[in-house]
C-alpha atoms as a PDB file:
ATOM      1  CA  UNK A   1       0.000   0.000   0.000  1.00  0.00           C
ATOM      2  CA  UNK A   2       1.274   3.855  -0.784  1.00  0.00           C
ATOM      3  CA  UNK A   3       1.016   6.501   1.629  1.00  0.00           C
ATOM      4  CA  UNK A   4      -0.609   8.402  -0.804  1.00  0.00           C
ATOM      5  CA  UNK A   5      -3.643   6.191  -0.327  1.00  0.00           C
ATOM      6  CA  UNK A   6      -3.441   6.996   3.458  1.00  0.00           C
ATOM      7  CA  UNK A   7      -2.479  10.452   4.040  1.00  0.00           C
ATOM      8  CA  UNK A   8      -3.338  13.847   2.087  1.00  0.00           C
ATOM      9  CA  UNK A   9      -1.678  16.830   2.050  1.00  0.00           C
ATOM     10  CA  UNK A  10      -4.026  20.451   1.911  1.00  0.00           C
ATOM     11  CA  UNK A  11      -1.856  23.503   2.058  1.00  0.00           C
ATOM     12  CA  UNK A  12      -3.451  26.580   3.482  1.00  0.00           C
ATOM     13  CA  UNK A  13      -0.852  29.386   3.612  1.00  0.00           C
ATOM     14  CA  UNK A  14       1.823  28.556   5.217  1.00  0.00           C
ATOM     15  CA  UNK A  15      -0.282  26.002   7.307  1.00  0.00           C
ATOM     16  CA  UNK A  16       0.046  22.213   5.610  1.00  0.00           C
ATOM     17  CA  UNK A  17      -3.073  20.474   6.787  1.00  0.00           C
ATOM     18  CA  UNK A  18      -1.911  16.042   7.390  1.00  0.00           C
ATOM     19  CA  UNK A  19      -5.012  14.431   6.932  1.00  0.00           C
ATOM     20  CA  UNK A  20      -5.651  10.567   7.394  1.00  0.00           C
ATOM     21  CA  UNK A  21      -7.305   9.325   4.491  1.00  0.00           C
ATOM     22  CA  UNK A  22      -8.520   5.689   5.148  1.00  0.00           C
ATOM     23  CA  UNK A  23     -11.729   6.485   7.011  1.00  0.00           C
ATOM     24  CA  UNK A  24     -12.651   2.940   5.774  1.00  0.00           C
ATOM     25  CA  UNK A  25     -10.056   1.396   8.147  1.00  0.00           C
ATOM     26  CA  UNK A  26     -11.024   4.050  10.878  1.00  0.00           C
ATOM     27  CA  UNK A  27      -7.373   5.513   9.871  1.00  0.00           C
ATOM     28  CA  UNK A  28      -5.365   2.094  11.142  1.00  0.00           C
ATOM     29  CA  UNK A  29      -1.909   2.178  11.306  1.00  0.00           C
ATOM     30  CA  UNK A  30      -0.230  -0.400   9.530  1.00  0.00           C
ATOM     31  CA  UNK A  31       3.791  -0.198   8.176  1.00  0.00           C
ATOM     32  CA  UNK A  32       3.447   2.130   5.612  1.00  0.00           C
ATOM     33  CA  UNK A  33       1.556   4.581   7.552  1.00  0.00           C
ATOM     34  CA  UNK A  34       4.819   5.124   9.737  1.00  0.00           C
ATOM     35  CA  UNK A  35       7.133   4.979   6.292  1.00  0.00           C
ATOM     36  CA  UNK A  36       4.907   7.646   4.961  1.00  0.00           C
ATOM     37  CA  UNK A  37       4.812   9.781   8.365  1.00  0.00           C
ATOM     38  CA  UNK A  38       8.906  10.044   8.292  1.00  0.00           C
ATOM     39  CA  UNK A  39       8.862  10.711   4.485  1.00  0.00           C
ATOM     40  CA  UNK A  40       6.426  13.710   4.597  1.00  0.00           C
ATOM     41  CA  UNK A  41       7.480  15.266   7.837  1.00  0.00           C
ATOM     42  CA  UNK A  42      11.128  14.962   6.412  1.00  0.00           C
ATOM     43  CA  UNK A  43       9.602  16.929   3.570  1.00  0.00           C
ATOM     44  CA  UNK A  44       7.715  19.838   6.347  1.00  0.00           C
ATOM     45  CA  UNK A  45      10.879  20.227   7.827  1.00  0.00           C
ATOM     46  CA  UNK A  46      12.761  21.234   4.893  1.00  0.00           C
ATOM     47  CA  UNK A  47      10.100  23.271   2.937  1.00  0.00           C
ATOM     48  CA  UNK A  48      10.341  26.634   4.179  1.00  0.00           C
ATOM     49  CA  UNK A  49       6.737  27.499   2.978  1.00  0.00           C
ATOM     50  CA  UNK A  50       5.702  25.219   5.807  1.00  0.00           C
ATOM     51  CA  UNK A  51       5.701  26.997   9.230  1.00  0.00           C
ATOM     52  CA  UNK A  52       3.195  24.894  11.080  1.00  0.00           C
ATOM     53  CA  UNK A  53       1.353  21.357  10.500  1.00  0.00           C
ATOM     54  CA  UNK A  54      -1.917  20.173  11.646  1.00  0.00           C
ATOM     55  CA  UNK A  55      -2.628  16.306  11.855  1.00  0.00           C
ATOM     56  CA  UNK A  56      -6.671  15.795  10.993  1.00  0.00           C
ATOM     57  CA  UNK A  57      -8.865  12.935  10.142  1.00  0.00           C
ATOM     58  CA  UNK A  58     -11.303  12.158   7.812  1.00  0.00           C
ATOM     59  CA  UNK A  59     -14.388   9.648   8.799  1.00  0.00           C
ATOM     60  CA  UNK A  60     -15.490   8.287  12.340  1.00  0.00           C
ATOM     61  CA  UNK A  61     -12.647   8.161  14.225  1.00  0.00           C
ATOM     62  CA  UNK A  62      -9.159   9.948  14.384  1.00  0.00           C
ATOM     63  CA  UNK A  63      -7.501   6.543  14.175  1.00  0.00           C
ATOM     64  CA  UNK A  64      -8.454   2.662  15.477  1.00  0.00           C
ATOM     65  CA  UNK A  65      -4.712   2.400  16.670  1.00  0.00           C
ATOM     66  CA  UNK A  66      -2.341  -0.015  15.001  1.00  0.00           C
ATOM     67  CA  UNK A  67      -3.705  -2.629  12.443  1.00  0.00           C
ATOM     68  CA  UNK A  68      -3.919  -5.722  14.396  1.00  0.00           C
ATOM     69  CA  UNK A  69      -4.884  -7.636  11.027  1.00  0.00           C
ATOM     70  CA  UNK A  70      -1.292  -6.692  10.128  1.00  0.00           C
ATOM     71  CA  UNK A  71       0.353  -6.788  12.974  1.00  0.00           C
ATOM     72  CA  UNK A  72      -1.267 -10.407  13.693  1.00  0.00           C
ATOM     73  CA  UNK A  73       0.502 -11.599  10.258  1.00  0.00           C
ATOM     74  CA  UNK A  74       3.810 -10.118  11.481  1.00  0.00           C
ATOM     75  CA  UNK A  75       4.113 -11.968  14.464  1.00  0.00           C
ATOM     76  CA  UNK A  76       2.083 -15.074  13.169  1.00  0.00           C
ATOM     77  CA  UNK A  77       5.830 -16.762  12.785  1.00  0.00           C
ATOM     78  CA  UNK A  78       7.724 -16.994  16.076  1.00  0.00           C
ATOM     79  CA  UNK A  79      11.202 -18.490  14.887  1.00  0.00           C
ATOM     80  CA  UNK A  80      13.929 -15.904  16.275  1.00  0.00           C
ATOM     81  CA  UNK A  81      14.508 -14.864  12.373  1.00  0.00           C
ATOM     82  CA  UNK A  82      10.804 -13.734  12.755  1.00  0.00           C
ATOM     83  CA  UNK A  83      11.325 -11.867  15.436  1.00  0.00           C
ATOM     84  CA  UNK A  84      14.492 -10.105  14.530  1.00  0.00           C
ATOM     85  CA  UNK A  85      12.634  -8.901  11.826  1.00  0.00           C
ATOM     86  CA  UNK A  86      10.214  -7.198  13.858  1.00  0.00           C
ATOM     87  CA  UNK A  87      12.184  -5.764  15.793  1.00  0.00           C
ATOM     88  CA  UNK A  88      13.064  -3.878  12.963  1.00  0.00           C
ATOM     89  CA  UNK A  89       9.792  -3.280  12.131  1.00  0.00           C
ATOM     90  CA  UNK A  90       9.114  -1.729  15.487  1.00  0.00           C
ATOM     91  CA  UNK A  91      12.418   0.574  15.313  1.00  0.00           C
ATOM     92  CA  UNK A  92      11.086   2.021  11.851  1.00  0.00           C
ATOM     93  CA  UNK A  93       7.305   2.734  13.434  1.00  0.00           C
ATOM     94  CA  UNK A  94       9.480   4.834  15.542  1.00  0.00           C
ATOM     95  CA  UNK A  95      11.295   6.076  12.997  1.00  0.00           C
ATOM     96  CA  UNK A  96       8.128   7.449  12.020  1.00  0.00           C
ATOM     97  CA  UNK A  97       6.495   8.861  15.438  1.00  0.00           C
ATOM     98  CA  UNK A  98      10.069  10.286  15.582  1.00  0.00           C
ATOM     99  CA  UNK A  99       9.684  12.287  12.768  1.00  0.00           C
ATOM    100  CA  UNK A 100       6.693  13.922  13.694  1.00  0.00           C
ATOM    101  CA  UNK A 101       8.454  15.249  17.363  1.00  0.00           C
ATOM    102  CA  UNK A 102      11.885  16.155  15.465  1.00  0.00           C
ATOM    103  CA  UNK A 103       9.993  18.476  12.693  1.00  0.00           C
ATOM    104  CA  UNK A 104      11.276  21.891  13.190  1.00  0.00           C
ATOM    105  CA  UNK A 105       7.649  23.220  12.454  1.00  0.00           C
ATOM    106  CA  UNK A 106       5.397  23.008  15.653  1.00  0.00           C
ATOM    107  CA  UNK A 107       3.016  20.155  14.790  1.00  0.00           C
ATOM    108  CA  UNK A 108      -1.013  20.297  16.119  1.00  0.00           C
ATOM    109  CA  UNK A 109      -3.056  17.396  16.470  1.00  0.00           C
ATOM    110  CA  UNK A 110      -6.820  18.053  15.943  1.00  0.00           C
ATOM    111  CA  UNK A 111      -8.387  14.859  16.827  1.00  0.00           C
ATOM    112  CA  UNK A 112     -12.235  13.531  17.214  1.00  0.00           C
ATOM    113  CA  UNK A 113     -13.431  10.192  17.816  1.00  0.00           C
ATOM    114  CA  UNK A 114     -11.425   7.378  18.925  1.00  0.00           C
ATOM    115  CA  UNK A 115      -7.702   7.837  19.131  1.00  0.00           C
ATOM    116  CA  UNK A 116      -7.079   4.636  20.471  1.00  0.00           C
ATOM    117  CA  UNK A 117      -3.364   2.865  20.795  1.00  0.00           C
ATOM    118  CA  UNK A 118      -0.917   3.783  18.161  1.00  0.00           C
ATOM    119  CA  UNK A 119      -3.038   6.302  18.325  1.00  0.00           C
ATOM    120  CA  UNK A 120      -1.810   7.853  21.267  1.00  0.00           C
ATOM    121  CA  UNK A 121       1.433   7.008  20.601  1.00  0.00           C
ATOM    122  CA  UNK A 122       1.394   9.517  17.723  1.00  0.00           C
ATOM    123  CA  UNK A 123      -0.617  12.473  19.038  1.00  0.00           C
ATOM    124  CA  UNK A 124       1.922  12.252  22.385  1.00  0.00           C
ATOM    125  CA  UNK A 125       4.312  13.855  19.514  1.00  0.00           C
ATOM    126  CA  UNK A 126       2.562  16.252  18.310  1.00  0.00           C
ATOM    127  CA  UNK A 127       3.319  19.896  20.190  1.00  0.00           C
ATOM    128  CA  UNK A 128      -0.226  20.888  21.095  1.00  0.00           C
ATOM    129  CA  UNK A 129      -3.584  18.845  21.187  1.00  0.00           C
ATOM    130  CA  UNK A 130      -6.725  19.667  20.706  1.00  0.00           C
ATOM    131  CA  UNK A 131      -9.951  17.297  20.771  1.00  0.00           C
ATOM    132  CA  UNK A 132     -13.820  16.836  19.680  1.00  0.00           C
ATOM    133  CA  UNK A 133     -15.783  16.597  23.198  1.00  0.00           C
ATOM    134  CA  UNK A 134     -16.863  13.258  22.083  1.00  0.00           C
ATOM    135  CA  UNK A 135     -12.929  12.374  21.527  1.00  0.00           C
ATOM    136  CA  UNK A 136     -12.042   8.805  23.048  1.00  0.00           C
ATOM    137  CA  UNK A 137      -8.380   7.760  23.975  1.00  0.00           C
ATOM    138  CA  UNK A 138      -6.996   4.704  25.270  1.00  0.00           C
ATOM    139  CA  UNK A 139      -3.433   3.005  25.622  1.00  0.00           C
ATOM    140  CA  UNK A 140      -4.658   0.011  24.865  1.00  0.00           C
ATOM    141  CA  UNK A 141      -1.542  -1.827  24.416  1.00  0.00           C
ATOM    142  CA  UNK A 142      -1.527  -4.510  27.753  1.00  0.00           C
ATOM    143  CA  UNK A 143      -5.658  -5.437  26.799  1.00  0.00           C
ATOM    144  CA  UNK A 144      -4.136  -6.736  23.493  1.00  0.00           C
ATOM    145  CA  UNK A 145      -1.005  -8.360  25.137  1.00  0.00           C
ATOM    146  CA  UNK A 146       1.857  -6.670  24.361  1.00  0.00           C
ATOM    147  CA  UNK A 147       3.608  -2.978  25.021  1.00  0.00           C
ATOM    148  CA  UNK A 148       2.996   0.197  23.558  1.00  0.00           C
ATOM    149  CA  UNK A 149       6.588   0.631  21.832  1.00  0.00           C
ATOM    150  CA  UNK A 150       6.797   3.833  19.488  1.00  0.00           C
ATOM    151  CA  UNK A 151       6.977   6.567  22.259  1.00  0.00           C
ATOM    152  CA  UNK A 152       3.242   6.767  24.840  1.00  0.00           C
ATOM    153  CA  UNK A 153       5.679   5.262  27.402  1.00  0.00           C
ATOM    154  CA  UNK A 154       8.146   7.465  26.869  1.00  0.00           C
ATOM    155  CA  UNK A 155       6.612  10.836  26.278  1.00  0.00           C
ATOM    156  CA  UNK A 156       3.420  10.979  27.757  1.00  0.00           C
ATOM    157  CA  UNK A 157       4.930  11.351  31.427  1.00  0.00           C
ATOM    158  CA  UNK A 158       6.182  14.310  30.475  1.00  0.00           C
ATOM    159  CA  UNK A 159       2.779  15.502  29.308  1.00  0.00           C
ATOM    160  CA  UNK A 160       0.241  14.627  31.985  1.00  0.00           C
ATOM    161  CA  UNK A 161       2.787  13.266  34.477  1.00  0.00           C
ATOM    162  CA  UNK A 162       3.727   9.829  36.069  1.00  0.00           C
ATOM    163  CA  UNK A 163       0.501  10.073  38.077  1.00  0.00           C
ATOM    164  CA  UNK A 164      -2.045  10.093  35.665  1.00  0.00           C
ATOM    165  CA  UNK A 165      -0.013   8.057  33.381  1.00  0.00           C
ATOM    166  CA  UNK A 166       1.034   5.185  34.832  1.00  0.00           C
ATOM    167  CA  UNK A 167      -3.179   5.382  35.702  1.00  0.00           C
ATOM    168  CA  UNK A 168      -3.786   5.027  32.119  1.00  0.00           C
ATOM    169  CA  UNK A 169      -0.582   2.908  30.582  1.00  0.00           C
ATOM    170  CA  UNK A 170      -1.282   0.041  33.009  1.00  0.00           C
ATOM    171  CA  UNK A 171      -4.634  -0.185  33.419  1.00  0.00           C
ATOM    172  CA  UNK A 172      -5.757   0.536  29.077  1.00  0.00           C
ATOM    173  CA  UNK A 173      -9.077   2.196  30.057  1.00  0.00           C
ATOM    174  CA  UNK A 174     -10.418   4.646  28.446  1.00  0.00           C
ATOM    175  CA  UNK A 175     -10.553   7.914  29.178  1.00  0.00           C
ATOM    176  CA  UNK A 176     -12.557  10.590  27.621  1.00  0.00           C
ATOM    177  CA  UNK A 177     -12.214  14.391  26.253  1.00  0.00           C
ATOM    178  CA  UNK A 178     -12.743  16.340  29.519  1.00  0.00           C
ATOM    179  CA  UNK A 179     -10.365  14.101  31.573  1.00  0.00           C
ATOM    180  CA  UNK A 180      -7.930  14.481  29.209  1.00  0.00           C
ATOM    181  CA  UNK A 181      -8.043  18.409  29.434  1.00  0.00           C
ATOM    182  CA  UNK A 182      -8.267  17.775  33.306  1.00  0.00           C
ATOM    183  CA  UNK A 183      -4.824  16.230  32.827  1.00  0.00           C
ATOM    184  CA  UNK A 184      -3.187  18.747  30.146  1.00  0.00           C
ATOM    185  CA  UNK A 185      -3.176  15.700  27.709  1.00  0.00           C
ATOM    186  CA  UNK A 186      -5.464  17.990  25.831  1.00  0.00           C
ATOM    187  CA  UNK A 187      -5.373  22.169  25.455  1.00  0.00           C
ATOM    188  CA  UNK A 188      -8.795  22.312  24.117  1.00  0.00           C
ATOM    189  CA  UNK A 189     -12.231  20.994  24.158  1.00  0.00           C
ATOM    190  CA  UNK A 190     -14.625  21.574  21.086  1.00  0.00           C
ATOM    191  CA  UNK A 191     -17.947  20.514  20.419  1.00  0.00           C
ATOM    192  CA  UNK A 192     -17.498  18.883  17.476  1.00  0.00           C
ATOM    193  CA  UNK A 193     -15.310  18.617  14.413  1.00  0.00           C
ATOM    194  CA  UNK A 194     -16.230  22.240  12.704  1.00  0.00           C
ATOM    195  CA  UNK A 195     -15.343  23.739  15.868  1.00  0.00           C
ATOM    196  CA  UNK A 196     -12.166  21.634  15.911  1.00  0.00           C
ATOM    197  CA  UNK A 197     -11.026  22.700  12.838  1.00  0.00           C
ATOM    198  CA  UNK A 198     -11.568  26.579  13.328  1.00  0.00           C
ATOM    199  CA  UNK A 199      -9.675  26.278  16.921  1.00  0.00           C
ATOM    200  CA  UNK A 200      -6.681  24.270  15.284  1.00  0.00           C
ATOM    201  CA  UNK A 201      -6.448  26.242  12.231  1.00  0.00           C
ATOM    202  CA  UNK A 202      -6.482  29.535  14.514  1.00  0.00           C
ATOM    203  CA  UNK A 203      -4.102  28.982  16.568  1.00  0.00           C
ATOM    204  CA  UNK A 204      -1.852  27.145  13.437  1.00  0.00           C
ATOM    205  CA  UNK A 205      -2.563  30.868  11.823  1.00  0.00           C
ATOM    206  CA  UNK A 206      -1.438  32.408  15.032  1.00  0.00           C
ATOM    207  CA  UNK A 207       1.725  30.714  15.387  1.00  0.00           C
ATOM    208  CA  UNK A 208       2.363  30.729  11.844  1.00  0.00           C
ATOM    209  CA  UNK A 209       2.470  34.619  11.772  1.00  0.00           C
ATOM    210  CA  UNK A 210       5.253  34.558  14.623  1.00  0.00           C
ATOM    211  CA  UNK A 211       9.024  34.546  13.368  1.00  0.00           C
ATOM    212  CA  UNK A 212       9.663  30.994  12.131  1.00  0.00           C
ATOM    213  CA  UNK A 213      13.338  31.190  13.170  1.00  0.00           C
ATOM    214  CA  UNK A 214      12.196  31.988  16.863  1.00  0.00           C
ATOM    215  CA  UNK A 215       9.136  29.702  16.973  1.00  0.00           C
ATOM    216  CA  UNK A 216      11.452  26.664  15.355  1.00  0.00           C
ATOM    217  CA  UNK A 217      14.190  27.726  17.741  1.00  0.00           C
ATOM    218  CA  UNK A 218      11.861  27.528  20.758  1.00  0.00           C
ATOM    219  CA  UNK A 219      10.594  24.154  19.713  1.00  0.00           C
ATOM    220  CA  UNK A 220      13.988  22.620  19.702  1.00  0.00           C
ATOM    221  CA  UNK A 221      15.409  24.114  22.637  1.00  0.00           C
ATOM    222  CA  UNK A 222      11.966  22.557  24.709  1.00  0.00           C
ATOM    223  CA  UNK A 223      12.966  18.986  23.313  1.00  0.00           C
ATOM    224  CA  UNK A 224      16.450  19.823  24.201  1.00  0.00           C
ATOM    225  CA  UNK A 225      15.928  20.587  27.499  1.00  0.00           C
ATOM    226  CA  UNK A 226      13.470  18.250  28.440  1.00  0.00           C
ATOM    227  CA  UNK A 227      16.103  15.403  27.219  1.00  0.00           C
ATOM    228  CA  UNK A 228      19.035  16.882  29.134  1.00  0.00           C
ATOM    229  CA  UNK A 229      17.721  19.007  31.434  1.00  0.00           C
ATOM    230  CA  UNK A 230      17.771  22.654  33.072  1.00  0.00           C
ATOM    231  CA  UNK A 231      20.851  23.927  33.464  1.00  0.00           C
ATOM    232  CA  UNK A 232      21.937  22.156  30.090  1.00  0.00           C
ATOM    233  CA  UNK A 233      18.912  23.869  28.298  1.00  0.00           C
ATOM    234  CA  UNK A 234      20.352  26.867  29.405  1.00  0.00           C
ATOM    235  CA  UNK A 235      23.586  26.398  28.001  1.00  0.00           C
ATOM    236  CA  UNK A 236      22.293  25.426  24.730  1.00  0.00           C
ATOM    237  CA  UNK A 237      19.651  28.309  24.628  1.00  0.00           C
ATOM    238  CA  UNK A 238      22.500  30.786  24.925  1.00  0.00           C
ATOM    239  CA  UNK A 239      24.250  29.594  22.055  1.00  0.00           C
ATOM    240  CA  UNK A 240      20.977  29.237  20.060  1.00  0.00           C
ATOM    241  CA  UNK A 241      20.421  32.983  20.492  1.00  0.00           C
ATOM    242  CA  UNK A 242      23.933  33.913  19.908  1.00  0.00           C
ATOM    243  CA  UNK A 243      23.735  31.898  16.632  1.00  0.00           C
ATOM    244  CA  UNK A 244      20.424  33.107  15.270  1.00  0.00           C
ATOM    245  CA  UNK A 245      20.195  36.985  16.607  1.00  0.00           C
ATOM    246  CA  UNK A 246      20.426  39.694  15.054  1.00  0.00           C
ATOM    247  CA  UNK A 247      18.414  38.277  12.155  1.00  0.00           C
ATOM    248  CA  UNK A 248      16.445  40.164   9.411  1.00  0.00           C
ATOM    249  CA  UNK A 249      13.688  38.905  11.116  1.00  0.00           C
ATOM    250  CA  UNK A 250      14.371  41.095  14.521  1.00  0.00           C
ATOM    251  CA  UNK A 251      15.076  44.534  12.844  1.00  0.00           C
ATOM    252  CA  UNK A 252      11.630  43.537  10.606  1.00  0.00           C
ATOM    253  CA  UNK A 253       9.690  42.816  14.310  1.00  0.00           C
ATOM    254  CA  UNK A 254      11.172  46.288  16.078  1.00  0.00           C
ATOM    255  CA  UNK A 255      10.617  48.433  12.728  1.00  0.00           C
ATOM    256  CA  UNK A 256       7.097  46.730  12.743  1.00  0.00           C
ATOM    257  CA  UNK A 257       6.439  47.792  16.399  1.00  0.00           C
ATOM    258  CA  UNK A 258       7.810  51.298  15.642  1.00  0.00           C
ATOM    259  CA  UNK A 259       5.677  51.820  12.750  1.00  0.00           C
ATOM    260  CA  UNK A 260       2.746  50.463  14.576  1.00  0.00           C
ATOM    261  CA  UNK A 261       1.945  47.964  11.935  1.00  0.00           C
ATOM    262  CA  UNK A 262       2.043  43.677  12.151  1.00  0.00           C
ATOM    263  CA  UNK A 263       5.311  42.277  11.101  1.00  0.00           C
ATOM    264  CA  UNK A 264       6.194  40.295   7.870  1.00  0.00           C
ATOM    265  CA  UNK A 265       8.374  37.836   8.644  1.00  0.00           C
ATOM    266  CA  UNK A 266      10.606  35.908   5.931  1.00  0.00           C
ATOM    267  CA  UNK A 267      12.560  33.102   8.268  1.00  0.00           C
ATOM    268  CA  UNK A 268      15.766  34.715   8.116  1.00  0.00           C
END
């Protein structure tokens, strides 16, 4: 199967809109959704047109989570050759999740429905979240017997904390749209889809109109300092600024102010 047949790409601006395309399959995740994830977010992150990306779904559900019909075949064989080989498998889902966390563009997840799994998995890393009130999520991994292994274990602490987490990661229950804003695993609740899409795209537009080299900057100096830590993050923010400022971009954003009169920023 291509990507193309699971993901499309709208373009709005300087906003690219991700949508999952296989509303038939409630948006499952098999192998070559993660090949195609790392291929187009490899593709965001060096298209400077691109300042922010927004993750949508078409049909019922934001996505059913990892395509156990597939996943069932992969593992049907359990001779250690077998199992090498999905190993592999596993390190290039990650690949793809990866990609998604590493673009330089701040990423938005808009999601309704169930986002159950893989699901979660994936959304964990995006930057920002937003869901449908009737959104469902779920790290379902230990009901199905094995362990959620491209990134919900290792990101999601960091989200909603080892409290909640460890709740959720253990135990596979669901949990619904308002708990998940109770816990910060969501920024914000909409009534349905429409709504959804005018929040997302808002604040996409928002963030979009800020100076791509500081809003790409400040993404990568969070990861960076959530990886090593404070005083570290410190370090490397100093020589991020040292590297990056003055830019055209700051003498555009004080003439701007000066002139009374919204910036245009170009990215350099």
């Amino acid at each position: 199967m291509s990507f193309d047949d699971i993901f499309k790409v709208e373009m709005d601006g300087h906003i690219a809109w991700l949508v999952l395309n296989r509303p038939e399959k409630r948006n499952a995740m098999g192998f070559a959704f993660y090949l195609g994830l790392k291929e187009l977010f490899a593709r965001f992150d060096q298209d400077p047109n691109v300042r922010v990306v927004v993750i949508r779904a078409e049909g019922k559900s934001f996505t059913a989570g990892t395509d156990l019909a597939e996943l069932g075949g992969a593992c049907a064989d359990p001779s250690t050759a077998t199992r090498e080989k999905f190993r592999g498998m596993i390190l290039e889902a990650q690949a793809g999740i990866n990609a998604v966390e590493m673009c330089k563009k701040p990423v938005i997840a808009a999601i309704h429905g169930h986002c159950i799994g893989g699901g979660v998995d994936f959304v964990c890393a995006a930057d920002v979240r937003y869901g449908t009130r009737d959104a469902i999520f779920s790290i379902r991994e230990t009901r199905v017997a094995f362990i959620a292994d491209v990134g919900t274990l290792q990101r999601m602490p960091h989200i909603v904390g080892h409290g909640w987490f460890r709740e959720l990661a253990l135990s596979g229950r669901d949990f619904g749209a308002d708990e998940a804003l109770k816990m910060g695993f969501l920024t914000r609740v909409c009534e349905d889809k429409d709504a959804l899409y005018r929040e997302a795209g808002k604040l996409a537009a928002e963030i979009a109109g800020c100076a791509p080299l500081a809003v790409q900057g400040t993404k990568d100096v969070i990861l960076y300092s959530r990886d090593h830590g404070i005083y570290p993050g410190l370090q490397y923010v100093a020589q991020k600024n040292a590297a990056v400022v003055p830019s055209d971009d700051l003498f555009e954003a004080v003439t701007a102010f000066f002139e009374k009169r919204p910036p245009n920023f170009k990215g350099c």
